[in-house]
N, C-alpha and C. Protein backbone atom coordinates (compact mmCIF):
# COMPACT_ATOMS: atom_id res chain seq x y z
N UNK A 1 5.57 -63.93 -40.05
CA UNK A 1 4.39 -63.14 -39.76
C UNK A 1 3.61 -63.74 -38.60
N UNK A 2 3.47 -65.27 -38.59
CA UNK A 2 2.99 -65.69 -37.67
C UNK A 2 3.49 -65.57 -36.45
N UNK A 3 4.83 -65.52 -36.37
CA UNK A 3 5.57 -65.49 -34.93
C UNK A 3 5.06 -63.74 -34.58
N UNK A 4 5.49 -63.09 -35.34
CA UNK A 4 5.28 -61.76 -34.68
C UNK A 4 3.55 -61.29 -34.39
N UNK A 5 2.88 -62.37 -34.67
CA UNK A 5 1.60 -61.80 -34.02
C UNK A 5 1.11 -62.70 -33.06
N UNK A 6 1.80 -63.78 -32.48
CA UNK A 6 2.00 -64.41 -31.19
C UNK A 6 2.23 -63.35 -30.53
N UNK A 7 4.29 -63.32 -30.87
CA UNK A 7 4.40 -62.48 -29.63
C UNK A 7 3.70 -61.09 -29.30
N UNK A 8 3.50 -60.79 -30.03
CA UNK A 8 2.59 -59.23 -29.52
C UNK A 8 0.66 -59.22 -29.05
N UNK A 9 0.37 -60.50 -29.74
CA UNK A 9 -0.52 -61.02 -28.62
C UNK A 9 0.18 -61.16 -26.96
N UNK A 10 1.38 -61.99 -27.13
CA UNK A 10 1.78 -62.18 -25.76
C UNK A 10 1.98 -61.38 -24.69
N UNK A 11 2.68 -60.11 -25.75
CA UNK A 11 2.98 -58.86 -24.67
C UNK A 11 1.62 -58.21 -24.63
N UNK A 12 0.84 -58.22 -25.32
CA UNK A 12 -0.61 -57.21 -25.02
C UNK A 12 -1.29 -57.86 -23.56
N UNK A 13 -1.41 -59.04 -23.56
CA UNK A 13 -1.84 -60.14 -22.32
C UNK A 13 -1.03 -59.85 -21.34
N UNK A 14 0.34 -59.79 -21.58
CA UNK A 14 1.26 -59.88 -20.42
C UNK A 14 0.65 -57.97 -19.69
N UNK A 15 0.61 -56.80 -20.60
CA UNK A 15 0.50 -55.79 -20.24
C UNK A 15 -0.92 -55.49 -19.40
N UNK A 16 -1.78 -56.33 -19.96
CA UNK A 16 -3.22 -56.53 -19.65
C UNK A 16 -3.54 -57.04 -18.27
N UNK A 17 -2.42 -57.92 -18.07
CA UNK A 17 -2.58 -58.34 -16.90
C UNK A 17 -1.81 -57.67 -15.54
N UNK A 18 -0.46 -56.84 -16.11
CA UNK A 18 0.16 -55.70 -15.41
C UNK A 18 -0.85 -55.03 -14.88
N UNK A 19 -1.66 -54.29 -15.77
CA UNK A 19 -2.62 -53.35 -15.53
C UNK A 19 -3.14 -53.39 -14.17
N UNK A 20 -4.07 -54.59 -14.33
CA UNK A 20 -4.68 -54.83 -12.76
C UNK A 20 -3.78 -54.83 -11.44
N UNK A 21 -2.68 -55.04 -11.58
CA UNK A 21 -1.78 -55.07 -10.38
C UNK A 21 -1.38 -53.33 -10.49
N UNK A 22 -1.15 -52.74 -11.54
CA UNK A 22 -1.02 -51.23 -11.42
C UNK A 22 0.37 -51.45 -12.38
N UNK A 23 0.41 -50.59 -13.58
CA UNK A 23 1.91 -50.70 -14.53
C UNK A 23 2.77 -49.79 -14.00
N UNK A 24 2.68 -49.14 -12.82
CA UNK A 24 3.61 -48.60 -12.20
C UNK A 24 4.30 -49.22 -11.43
N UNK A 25 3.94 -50.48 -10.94
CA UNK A 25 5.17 -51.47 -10.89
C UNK A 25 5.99 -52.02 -11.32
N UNK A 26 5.84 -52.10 -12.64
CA UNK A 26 6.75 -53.07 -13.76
C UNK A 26 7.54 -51.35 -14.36
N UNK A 27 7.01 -50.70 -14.32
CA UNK A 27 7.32 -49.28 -15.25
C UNK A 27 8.24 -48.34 -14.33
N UNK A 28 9.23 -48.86 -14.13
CA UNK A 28 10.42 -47.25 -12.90
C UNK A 28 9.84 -46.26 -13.39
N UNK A 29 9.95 -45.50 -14.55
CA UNK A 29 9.21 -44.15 -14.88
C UNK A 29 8.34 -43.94 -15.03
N UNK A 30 6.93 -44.34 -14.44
CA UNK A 30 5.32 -43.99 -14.68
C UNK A 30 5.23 -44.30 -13.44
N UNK A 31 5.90 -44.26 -12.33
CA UNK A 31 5.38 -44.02 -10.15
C UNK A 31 4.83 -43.09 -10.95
N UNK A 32 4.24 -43.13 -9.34
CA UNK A 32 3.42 -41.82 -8.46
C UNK A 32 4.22 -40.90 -8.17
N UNK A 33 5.26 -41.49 -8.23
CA UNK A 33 6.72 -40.15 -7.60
C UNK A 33 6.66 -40.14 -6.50
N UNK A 34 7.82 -38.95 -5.67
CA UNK A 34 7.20 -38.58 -3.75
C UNK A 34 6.33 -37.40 -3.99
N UNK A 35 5.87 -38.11 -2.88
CA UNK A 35 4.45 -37.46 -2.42
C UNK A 35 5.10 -36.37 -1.44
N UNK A 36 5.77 -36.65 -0.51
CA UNK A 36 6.15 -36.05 0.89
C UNK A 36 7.78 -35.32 0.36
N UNK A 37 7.87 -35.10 -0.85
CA UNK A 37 9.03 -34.29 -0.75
C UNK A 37 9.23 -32.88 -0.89
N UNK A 38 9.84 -32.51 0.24
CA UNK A 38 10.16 -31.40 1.00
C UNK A 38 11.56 -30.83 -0.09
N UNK A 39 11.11 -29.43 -0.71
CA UNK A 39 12.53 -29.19 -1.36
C UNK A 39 14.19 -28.43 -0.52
N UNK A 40 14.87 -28.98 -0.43
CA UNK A 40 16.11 -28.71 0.23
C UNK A 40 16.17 -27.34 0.52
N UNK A 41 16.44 -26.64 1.94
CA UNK A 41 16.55 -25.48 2.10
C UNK A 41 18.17 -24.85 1.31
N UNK A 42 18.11 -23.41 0.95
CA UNK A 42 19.32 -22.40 0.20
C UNK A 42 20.67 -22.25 1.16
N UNK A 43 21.41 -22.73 0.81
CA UNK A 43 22.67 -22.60 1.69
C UNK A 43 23.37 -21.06 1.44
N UNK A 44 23.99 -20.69 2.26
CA UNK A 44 24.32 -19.49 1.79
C UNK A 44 26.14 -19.83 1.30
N UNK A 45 26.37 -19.25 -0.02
CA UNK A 45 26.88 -19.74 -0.24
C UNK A 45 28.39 -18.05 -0.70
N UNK A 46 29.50 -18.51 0.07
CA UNK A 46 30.26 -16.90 0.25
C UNK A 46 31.12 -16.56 -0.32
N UNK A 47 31.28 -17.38 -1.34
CA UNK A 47 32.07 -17.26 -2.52
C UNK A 47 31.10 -17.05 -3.97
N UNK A 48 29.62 -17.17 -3.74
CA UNK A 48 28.82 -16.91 -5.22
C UNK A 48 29.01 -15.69 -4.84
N UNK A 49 28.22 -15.63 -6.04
CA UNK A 49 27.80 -14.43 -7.33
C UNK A 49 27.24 -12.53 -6.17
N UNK A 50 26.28 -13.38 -5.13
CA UNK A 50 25.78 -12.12 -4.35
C UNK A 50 25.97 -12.54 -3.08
N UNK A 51 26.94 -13.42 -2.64
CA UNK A 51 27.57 -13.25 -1.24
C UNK A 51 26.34 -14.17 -0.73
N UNK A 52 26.59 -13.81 0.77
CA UNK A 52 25.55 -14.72 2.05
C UNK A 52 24.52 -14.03 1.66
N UNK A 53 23.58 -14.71 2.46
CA UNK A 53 21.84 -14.71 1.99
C UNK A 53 21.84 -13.19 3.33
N UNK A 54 21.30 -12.38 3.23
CA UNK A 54 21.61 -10.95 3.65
C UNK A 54 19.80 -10.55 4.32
N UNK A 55 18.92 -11.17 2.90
CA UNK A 55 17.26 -10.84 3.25
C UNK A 55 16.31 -12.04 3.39
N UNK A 56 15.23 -11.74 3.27
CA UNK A 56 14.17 -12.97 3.97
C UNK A 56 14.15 -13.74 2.55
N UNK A 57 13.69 -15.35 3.11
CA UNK A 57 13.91 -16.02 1.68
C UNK A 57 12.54 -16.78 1.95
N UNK A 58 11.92 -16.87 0.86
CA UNK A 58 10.65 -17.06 0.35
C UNK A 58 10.66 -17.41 -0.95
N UNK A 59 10.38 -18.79 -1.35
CA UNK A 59 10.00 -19.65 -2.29
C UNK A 59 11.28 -19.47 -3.17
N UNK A 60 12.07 -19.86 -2.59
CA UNK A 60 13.89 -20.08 -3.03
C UNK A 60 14.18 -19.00 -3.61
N UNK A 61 13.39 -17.29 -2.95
CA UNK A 61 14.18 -16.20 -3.88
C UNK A 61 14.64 -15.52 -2.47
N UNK A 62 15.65 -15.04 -2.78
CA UNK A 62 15.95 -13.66 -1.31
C UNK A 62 15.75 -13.01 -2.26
N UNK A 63 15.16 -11.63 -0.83
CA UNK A 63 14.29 -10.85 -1.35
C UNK A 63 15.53 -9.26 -0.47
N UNK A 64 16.00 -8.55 -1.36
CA UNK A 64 16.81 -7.96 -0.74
C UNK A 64 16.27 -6.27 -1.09
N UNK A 65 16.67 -5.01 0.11
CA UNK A 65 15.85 -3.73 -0.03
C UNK A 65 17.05 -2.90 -0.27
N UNK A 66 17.39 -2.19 -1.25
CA UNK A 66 18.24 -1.31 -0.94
C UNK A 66 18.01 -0.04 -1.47
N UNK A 67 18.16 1.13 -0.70
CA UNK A 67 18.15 2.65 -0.61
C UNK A 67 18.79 3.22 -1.27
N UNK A 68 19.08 4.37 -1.86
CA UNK A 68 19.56 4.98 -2.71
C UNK A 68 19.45 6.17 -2.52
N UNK A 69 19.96 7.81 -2.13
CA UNK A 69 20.78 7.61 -1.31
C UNK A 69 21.34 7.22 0.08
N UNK A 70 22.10 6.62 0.71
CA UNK A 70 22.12 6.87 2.13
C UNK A 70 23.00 7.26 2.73
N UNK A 71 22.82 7.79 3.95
CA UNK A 71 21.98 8.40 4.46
C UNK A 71 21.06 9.39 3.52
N UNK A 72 19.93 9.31 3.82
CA UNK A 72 19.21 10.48 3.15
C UNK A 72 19.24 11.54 3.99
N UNK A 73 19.63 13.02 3.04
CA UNK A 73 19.78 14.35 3.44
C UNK A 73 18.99 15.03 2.35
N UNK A 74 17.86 15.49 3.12
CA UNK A 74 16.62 15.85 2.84
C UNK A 74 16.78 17.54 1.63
N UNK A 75 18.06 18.06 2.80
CA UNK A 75 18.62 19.51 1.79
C UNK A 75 18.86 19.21 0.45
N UNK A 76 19.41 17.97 0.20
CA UNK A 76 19.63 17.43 -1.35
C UNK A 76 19.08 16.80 -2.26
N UNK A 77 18.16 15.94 -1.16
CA UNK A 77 17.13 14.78 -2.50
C UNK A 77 15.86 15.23 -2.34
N UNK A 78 15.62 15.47 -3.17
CA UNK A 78 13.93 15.33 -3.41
C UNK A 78 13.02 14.48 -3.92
N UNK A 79 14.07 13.06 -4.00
CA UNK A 79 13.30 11.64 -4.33
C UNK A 79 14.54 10.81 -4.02
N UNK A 80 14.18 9.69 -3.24
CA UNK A 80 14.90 8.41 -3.00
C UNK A 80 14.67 6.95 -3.63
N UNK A 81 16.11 6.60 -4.43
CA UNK A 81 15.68 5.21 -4.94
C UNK A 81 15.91 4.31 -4.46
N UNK A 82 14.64 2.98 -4.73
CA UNK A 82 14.12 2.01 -4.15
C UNK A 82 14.49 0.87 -4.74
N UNK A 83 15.59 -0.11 -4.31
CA UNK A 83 15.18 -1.37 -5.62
C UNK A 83 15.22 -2.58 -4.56
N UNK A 84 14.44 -3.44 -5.36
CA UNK A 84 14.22 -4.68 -4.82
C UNK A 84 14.86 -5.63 -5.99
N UNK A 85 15.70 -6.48 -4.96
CA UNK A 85 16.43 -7.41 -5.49
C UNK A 85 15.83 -8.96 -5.49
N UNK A 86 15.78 -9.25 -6.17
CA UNK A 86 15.00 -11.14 -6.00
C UNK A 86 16.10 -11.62 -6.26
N UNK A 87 16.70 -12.69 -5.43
CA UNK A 87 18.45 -13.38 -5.82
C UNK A 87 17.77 -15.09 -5.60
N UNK A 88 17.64 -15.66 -7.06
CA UNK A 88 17.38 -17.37 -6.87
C UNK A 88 18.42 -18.13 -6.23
N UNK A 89 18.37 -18.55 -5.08
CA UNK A 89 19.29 -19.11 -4.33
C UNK A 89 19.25 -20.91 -4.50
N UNK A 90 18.08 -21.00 -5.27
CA UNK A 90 18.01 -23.01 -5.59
C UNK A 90 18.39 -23.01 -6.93
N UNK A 91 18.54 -24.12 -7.40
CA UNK A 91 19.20 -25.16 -8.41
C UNK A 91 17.98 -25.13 -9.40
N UNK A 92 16.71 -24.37 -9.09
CA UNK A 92 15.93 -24.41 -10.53
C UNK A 92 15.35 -23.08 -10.63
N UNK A 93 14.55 -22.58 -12.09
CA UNK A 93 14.20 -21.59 -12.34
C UNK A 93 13.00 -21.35 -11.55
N UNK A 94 12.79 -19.97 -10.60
CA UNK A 94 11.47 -19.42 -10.18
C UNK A 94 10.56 -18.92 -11.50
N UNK A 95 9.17 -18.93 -11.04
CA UNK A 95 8.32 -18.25 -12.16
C UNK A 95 7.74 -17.20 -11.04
N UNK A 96 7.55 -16.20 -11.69
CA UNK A 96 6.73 -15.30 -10.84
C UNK A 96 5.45 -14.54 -11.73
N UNK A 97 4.22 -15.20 -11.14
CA UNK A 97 3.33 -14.90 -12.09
C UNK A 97 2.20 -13.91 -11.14
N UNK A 98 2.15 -13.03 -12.33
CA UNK A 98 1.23 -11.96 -12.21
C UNK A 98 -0.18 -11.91 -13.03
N UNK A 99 -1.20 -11.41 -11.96
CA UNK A 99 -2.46 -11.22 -12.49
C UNK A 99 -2.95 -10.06 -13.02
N UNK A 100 -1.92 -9.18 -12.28
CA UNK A 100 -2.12 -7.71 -13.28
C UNK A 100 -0.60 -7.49 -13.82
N UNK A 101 -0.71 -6.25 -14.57
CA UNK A 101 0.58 -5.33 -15.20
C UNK A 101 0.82 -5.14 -13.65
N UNK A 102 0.79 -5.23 -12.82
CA UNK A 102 1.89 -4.77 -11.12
C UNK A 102 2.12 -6.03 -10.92
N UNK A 103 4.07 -5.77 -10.63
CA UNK A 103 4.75 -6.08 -10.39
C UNK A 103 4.99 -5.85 -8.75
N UNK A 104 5.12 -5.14 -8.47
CA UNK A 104 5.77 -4.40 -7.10
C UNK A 104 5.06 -3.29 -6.34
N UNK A 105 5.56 -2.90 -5.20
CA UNK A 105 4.76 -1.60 -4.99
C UNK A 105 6.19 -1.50 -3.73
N UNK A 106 5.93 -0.15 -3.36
CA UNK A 106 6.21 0.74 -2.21
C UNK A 106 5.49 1.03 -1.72
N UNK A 107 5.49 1.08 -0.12
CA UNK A 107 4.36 1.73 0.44
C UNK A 107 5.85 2.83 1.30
N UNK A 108 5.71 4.09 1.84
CA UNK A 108 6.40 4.55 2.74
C UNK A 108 5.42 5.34 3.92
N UNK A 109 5.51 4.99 5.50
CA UNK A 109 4.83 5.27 6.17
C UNK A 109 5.71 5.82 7.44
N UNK A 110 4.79 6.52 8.28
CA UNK A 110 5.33 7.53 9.29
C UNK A 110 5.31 6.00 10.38
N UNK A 111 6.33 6.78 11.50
CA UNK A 111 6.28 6.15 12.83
C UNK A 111 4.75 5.51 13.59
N UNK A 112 3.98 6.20 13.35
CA UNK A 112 2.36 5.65 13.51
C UNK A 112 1.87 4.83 12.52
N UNK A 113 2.35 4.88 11.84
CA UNK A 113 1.40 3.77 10.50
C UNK A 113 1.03 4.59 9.62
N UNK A 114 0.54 5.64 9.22
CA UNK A 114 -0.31 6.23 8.66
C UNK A 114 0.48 6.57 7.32
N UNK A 115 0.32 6.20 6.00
CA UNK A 115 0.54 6.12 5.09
C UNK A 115 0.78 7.29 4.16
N UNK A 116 1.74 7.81 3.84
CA UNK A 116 2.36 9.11 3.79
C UNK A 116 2.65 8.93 1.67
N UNK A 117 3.00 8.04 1.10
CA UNK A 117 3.61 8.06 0.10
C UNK A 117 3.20 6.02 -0.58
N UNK A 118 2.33 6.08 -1.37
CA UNK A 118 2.39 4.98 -1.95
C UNK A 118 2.99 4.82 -3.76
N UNK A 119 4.09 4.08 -3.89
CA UNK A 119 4.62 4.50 -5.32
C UNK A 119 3.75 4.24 -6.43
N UNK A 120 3.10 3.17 -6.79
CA UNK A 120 1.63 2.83 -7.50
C UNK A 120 1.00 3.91 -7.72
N UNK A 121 0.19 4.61 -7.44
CA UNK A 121 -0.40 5.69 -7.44
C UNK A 121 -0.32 6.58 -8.60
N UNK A 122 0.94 6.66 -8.84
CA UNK A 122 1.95 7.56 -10.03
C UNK A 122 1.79 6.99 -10.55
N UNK A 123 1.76 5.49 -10.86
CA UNK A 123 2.32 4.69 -12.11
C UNK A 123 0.92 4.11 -13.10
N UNK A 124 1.49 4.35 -14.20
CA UNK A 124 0.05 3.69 -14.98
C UNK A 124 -0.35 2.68 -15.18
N UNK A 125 -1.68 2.02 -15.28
CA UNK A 125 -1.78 0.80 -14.61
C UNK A 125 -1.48 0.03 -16.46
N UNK A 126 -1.44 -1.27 -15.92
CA UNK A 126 -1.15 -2.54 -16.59
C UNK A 126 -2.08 -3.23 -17.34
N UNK A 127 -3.55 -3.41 -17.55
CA UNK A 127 -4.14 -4.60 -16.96
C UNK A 127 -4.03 -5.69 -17.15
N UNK A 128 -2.58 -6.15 -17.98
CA UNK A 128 -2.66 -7.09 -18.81
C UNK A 128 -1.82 -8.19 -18.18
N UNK A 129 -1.55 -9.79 -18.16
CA UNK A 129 -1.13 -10.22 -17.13
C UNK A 129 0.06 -10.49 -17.57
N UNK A 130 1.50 -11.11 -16.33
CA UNK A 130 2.67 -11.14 -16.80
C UNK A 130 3.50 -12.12 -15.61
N UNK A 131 4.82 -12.02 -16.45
CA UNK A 131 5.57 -13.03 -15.32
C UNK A 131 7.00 -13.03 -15.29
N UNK A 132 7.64 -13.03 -14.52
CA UNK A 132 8.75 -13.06 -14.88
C UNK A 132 10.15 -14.36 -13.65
N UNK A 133 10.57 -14.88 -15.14
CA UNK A 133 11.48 -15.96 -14.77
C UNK A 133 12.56 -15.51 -14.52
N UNK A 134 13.20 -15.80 -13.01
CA UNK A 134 14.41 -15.75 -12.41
C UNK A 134 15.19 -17.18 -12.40
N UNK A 135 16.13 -17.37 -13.14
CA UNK A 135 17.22 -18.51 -13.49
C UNK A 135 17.80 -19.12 -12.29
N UNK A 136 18.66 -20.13 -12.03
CA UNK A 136 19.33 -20.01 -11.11
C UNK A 136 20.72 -19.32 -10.99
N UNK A 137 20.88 -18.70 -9.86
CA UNK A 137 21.96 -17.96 -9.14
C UNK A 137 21.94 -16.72 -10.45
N UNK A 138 20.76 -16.10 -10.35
CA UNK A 138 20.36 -15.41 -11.37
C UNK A 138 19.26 -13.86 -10.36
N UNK A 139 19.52 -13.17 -10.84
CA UNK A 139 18.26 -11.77 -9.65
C UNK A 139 17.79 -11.06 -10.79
N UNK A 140 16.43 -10.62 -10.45
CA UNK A 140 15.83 -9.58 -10.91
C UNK A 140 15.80 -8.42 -10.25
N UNK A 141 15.61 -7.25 -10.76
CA UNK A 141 15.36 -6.20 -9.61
C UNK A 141 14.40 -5.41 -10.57
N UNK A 142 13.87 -4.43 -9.25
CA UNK A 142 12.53 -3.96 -9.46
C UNK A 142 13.10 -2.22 -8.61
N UNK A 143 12.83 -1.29 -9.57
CA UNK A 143 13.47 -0.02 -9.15
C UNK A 143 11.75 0.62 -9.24
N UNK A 144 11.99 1.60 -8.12
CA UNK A 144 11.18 2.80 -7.92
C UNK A 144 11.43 3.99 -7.16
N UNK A 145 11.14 4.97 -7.69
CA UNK A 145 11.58 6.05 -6.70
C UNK A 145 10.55 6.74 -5.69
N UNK A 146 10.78 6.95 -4.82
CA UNK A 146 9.80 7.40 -3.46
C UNK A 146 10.15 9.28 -3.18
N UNK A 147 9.18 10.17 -3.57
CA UNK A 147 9.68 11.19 -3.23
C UNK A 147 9.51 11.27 -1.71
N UNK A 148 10.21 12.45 -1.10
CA UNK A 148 11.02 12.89 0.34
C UNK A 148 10.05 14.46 0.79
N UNK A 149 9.08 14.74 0.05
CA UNK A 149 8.77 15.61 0.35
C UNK A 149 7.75 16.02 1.50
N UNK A 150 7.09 14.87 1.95
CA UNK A 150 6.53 14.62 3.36
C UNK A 150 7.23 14.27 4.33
N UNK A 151 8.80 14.03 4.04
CA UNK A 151 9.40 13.57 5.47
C UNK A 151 10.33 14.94 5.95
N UNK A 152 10.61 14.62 6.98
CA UNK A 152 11.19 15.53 8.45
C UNK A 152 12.04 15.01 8.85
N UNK A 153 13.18 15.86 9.01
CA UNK A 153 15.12 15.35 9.12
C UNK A 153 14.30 14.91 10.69
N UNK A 154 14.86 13.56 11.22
CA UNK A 154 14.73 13.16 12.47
C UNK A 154 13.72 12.49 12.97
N UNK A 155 12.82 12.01 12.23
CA UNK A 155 11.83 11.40 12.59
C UNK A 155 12.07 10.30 11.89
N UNK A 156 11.46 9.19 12.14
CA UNK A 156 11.91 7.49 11.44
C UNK A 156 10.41 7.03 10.74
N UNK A 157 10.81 6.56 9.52
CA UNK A 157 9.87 6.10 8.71
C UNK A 157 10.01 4.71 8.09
N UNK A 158 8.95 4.07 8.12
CA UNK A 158 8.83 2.52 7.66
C UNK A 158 8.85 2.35 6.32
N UNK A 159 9.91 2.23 5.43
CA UNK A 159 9.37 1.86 3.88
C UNK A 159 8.95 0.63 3.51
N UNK A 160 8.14 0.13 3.29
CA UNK A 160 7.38 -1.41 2.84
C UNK A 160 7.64 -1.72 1.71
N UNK A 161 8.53 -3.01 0.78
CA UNK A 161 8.65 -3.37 -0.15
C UNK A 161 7.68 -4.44 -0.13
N UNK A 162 6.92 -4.25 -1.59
CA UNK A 162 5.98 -5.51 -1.76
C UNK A 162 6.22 -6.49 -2.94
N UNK A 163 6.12 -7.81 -3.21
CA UNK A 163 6.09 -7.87 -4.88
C UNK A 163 4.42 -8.39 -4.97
N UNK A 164 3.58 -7.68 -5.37
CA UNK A 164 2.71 -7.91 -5.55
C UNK A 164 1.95 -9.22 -6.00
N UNK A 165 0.73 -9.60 -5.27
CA UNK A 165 0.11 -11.33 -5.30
C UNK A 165 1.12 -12.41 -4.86
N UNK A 166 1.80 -11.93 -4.02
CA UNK A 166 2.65 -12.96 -3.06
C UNK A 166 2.76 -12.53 -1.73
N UNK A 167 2.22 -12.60 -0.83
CA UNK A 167 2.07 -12.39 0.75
C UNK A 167 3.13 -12.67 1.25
N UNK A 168 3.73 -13.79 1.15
CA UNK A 168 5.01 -13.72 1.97
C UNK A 168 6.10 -12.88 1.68
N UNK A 169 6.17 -12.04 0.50
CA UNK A 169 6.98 -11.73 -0.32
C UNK A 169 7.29 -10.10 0.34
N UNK A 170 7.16 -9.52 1.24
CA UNK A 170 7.10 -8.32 2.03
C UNK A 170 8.31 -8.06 2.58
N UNK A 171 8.83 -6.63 2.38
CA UNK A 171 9.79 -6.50 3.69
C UNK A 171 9.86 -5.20 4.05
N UNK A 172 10.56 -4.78 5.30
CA UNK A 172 10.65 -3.59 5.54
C UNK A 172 11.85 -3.06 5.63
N UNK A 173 11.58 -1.61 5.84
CA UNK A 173 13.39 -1.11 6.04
C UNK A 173 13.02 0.23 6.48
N UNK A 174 13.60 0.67 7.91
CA UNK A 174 13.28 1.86 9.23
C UNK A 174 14.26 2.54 7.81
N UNK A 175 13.69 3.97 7.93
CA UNK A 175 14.51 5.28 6.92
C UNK A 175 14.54 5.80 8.19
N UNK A 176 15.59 7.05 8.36
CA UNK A 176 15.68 8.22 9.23
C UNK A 176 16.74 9.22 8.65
N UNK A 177 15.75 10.02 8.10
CA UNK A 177 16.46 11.07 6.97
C UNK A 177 17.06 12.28 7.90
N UNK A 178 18.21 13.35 7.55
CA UNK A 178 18.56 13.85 8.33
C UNK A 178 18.51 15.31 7.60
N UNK A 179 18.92 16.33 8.22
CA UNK A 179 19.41 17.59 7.51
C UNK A 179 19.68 17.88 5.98
């Protein structure tokens, strides 16, 4: 009994005196960690799961737009689908956190800017908040449909994919619907 309350006097002193020098010296696992580390850019890789990196990449997700039908022929559709692809291209899980029930939006706009079709609008709102985890080498997608009934075979239109409360997270894609 006596020995064991030496030594653990000894180590309390010995720790006591760590302290002041900082126990993250004596301790490998209690650093500060890096400070300055930069996480490894997404290789594209052409044998996975969704091929080479194809769209803009932002916070290790590509962010990919694809149309539904195309070419659009205006005599036939009277709504075009929209999906946005998120493809995790790093080695850990994304979180994507939301402050409202929106997720996404469409905007579709004429050759001038002027805003012809926003998909939101239709949709009922959320208010409740949400998030959603993309795995690695793992995608989410986000579908909406854009009706065609303001556009004109031959004229070119800007569709805007958004994922909403992420700014960098934007892309575009020129439409030019025909006959």
């Amino acid at each position: 009994m006596n020995f064991r309350l030496k030594l653990w006097t000894a180590m309390v002193l010995c720790l006591a005196g760590c302290s002041s020098q900082g126990l993250y010296r004596w301790v490998p696992f209690a650093g500060h960690g890096k400070k300055d580390h930069v996480p490894a850019k997404a290789r594209s890789e052409r044998n996975g799961p969704f091929g080479p990196i194809t769209g803009p990449m932002n916070y290790g997700l590509e962010m990919r737009v694809l149309v539904s039908p195309n070419p659009i022929k205006l005599s036939d559709t009277h709504s075009v689908e929209v999906r946005i692809q998120l493809i995790n291209r790093t080695k850990k899980s994304q979180n994507l956190i939301f402050e409202t029930g929106r997720e996404y939006d469409f905007i579709l706009r004429d050759a001038n800017g002027k805003k012809l079709v926003q998909w939101s609008d239709d949709q009922p709102a959320n208010p409740n908040p949400g998030y959603v985890i993309i795995n690695p080498n793992e995608r989410s997608e986000f579908v909406g449909n854009i009706s065609t009934r303001d556009m004109v075979a031959g004229r070119l239109y800007v569709l805007e994919a958004i994922i909403v409360g992420y700014d960098k997270m934007r892309t575009t894609v020129n439409l030019e619907p025909i006959k």
